[in-house]
C-alpha atoms as a PDB file:
ATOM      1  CA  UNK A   1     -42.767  16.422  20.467  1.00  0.00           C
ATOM      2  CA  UNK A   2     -41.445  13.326  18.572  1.00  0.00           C
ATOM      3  CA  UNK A   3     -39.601  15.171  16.140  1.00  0.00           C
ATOM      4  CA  UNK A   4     -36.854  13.019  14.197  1.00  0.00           C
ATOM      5  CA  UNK A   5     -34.837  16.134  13.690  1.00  0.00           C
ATOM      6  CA  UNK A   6     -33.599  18.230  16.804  1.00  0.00           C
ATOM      7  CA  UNK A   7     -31.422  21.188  16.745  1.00  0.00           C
ATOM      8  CA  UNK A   8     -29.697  22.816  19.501  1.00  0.00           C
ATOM      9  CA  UNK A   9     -29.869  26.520  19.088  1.00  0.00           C
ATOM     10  CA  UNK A  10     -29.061  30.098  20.659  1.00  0.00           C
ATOM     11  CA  UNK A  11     -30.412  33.486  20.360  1.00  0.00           C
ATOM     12  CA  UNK A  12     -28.350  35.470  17.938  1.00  0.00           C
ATOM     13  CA  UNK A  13     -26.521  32.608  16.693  1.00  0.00           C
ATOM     14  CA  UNK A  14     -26.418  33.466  12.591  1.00  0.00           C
ATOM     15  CA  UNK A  15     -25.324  29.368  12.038  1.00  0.00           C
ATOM     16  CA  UNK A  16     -28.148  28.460  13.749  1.00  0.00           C
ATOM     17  CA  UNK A  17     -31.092  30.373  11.565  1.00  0.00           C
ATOM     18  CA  UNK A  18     -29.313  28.847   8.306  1.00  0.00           C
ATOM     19  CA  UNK A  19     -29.448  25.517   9.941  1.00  0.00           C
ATOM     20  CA  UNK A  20     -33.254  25.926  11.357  1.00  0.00           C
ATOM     21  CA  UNK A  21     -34.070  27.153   7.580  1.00  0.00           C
ATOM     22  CA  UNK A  22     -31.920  23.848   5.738  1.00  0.00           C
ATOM     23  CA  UNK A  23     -34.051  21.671   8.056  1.00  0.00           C
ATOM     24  CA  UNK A  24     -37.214  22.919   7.637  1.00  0.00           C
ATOM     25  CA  UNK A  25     -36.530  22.866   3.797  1.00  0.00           C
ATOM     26  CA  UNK A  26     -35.313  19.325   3.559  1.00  0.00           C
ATOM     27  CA  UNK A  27     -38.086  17.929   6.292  1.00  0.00           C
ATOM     28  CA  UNK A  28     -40.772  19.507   4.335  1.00  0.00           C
ATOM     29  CA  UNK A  29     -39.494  17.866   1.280  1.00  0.00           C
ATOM     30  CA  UNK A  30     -39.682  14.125   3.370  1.00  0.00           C
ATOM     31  CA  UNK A  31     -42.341  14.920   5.416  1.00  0.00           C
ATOM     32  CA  UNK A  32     -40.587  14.880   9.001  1.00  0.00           C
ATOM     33  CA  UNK A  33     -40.653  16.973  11.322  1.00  0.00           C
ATOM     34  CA  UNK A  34     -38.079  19.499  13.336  1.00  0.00           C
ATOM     35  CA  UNK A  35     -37.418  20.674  17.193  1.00  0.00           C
ATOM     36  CA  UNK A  36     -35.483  23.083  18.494  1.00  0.00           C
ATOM     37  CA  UNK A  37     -33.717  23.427  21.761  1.00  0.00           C
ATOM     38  CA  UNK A  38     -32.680  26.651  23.459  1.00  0.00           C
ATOM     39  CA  UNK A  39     -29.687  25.222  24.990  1.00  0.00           C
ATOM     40  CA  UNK A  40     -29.222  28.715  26.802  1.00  0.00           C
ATOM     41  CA  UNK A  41     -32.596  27.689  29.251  1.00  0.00           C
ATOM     42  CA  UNK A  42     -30.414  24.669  30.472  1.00  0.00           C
ATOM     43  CA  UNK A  43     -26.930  24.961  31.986  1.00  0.00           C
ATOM     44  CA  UNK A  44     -26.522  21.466  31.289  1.00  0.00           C
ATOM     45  CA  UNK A  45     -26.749  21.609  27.594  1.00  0.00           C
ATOM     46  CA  UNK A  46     -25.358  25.035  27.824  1.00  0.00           C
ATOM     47  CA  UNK A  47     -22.408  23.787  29.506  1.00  0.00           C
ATOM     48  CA  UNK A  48     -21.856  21.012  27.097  1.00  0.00           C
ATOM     49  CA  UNK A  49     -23.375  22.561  23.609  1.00  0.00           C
ATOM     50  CA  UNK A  50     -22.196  25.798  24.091  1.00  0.00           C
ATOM     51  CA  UNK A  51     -19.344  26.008  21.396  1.00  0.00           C
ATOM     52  CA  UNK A  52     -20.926  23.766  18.781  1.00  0.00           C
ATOM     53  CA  UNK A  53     -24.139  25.299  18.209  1.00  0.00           C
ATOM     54  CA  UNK A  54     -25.654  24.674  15.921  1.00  0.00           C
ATOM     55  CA  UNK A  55     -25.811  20.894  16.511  1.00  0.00           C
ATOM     56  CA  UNK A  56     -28.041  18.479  14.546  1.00  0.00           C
ATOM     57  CA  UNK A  57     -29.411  15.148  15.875  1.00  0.00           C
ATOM     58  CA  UNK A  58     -31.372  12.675  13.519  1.00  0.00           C
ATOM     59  CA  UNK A  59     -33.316  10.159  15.779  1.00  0.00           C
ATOM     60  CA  UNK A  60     -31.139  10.636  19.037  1.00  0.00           C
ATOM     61  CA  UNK A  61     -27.949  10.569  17.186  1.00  0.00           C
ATOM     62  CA  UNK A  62     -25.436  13.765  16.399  1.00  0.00           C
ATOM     63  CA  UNK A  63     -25.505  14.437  13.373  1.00  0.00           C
ATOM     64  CA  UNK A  64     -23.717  17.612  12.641  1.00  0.00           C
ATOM     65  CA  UNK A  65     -22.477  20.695  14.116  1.00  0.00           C
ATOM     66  CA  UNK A  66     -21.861  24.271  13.077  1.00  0.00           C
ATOM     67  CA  UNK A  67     -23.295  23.915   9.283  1.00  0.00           C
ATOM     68  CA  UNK A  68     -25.762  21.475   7.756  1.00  0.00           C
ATOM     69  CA  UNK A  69     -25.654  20.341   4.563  1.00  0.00           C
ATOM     70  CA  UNK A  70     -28.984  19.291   3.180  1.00  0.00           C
ATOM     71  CA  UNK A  71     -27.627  16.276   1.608  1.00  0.00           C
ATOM     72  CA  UNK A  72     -26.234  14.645   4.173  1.00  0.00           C
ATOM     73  CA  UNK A  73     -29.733  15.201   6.438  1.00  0.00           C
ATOM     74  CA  UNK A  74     -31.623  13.224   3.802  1.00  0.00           C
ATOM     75  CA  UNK A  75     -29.439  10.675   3.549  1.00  0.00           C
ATOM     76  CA  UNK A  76     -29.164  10.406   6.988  1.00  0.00           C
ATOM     77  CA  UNK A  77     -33.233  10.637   7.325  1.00  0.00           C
ATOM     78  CA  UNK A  78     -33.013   8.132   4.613  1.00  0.00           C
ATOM     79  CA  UNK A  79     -30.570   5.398   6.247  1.00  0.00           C
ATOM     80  CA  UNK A  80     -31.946   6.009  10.101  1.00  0.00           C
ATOM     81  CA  UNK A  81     -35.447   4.867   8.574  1.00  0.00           C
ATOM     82  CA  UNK A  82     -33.710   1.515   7.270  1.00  0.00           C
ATOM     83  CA  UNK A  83     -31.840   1.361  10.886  1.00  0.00           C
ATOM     84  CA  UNK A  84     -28.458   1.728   8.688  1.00  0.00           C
ATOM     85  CA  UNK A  85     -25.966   4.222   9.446  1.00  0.00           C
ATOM     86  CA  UNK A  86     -23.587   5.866   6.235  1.00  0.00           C
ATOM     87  CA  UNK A  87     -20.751   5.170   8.281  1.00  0.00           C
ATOM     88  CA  UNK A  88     -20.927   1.419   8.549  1.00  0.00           C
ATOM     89  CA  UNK A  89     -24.176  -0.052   6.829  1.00  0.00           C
ATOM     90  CA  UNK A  90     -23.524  -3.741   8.375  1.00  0.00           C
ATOM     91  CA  UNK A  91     -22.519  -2.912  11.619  1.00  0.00           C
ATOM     92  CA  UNK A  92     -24.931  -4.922  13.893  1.00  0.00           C
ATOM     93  CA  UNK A  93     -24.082  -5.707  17.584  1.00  0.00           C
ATOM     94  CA  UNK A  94     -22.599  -8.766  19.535  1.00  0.00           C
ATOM     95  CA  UNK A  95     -26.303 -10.178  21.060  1.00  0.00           C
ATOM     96  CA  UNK A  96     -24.208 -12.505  23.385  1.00  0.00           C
ATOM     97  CA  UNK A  97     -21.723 -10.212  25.025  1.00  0.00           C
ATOM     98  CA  UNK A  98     -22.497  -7.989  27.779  1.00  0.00           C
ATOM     99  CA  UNK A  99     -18.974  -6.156  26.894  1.00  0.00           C
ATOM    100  CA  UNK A 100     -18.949  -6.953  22.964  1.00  0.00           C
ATOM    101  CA  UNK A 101     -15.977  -7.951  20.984  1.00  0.00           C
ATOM    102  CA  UNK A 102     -14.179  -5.590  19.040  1.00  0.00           C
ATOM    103  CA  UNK A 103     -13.889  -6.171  15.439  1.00  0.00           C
ATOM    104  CA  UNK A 104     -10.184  -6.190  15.651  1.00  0.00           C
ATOM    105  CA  UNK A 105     -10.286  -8.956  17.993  1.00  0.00           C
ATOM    106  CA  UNK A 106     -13.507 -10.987  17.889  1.00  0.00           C
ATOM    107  CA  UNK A 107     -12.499 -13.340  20.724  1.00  0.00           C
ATOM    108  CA  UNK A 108     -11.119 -11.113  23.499  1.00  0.00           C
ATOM    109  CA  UNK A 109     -12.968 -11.206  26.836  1.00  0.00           C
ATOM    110  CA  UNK A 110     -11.968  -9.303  30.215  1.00  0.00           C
ATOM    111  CA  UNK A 111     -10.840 -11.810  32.792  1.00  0.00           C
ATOM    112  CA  UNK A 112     -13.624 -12.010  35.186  1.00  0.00           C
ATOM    113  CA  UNK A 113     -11.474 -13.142  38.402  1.00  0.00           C
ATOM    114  CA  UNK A 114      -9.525  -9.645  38.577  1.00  0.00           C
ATOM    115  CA  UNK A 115     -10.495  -6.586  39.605  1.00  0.00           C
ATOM    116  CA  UNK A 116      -8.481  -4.623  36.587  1.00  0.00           C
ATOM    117  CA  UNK A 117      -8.430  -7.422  34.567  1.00  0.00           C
ATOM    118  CA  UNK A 118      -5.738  -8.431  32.382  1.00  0.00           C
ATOM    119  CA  UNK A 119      -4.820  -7.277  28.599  1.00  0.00           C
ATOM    120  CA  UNK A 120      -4.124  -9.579  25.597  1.00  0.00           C
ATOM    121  CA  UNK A 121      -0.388  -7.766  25.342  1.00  0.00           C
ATOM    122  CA  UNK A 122       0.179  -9.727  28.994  1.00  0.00           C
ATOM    123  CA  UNK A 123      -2.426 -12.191  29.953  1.00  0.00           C
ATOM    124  CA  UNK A 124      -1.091 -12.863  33.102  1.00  0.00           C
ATOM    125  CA  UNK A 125      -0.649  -9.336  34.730  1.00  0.00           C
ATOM    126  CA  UNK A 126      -2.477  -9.112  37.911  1.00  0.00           C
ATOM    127  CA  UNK A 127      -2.291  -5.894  39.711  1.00  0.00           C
ATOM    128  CA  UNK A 128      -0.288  -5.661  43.026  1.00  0.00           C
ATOM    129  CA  UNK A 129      -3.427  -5.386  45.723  1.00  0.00           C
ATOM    130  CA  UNK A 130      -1.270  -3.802  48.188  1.00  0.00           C
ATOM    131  CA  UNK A 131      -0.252  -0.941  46.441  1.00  0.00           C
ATOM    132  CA  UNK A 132      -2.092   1.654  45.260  1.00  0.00           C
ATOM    133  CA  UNK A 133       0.056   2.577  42.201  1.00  0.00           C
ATOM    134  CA  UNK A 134      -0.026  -1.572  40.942  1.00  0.00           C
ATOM    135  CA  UNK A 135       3.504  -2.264  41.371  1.00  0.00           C
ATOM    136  CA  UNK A 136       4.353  -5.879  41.688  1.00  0.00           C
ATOM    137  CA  UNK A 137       6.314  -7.387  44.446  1.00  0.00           C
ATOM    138  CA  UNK A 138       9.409  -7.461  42.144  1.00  0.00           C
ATOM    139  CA  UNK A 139       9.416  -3.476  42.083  1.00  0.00           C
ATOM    140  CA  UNK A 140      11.730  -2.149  44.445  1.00  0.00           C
ATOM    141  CA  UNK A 141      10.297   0.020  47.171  1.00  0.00           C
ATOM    142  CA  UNK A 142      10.549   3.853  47.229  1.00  0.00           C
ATOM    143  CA  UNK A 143      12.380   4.960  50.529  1.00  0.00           C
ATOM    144  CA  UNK A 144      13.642   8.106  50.370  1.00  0.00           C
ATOM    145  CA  UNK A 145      17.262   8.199  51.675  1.00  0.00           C
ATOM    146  CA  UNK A 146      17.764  10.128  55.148  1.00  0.00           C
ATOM    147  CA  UNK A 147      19.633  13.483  54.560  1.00  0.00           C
END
C-alpha cells in the first residue's frame, strides 16, 4: 500500500484508536489515504516504537507521536505535496557537497588528509597515530610509579 499517512499502532492502545479515527477523518476530507502498522508483529519496530505509540508519519517522515491534531496533519499533507516542510519552507540542500555545509558556517569542509579530521576551533590538530586515546607527543606519558 502507498498510503501517504502511516501509523504505528498496538492492540489496546486507547491513543492509538483516537489517532486511527483523526486520520481517517482528515484523509477522507483530502482524499489520501491511511496504513497502519502493528508494531507488536515486529521486534524491530517494537523495540524502537514501543513507548511512542501512537506515531504518525506523512510521506516517510515522523510526524507526531502520542496525539494527533487534525490541523497539523493537513497542513502537513498540504506542505509535503508542495515538497515544503512547516518547519523551514526554504530549506533546500547543498547539490555540491557530499557532507553539506551547515548554515552556520557555509564554508567549512572536513580536511580530507586526516583520518579524524580537524575542527574550525583548531585547524591544525592532527591526532597522535600512536596512541589510542589521541594524545600528542607533548603529553606526558602515564607510568604508574612502582610501590
Amino acid at each position: 500500500m502507498n498510503a501517504r499517512v502511516q501509523i504505528y499502532v498496538r492492540q489496546g492502545c486507547h491513543l492509538c484508536e483516537v489517532a486511527v479515527m483523526t486520520a481517517r477523518e482528515v484523509c477522507a476530507d483530502t482524499g489520501d489515504s491511511v496504513e497502519l502498522i502493528d508494531i507488536d508483529a515486529d521486534p524491530a519496530l517494537r523495540r524502537r516504537w514501543t513507548d511512542e505509540v501512537p506515531v504518525t508519519f506523512v510521506d516517510g517522515r515522523q510526524h507526531d507521536f502520542w496525539r494527533l491534531d487534525p490541523d497539523r496533519l493537513r497542513a502537513a499533507l498540504a506542505d509535503s505535496a508542495r515538497g515544503t516542510t512547516p518547519l523551514n519552507p526554504r530549506y533546500e540542500p547543498n547539490p555540491n557537497s557530499a557532507r553539506g555545509t551547515t548554515p552556520l558556517n557555509p564554508r567549512y569542509e572536513p580536511n580530507p588528509n586526516s583520518a579524524r579530521g580537524t575542527t574550525p576551533l583548531n585547524p591544525r590538530y592532527e591526532p597522535n597515530p600512536n596512541s589510542a586515546r589521541g594524545t600528542s607527543p607533548a603529553d606526558p606519558p602515564h607510568e604508574r610509579p612502582d610501590r
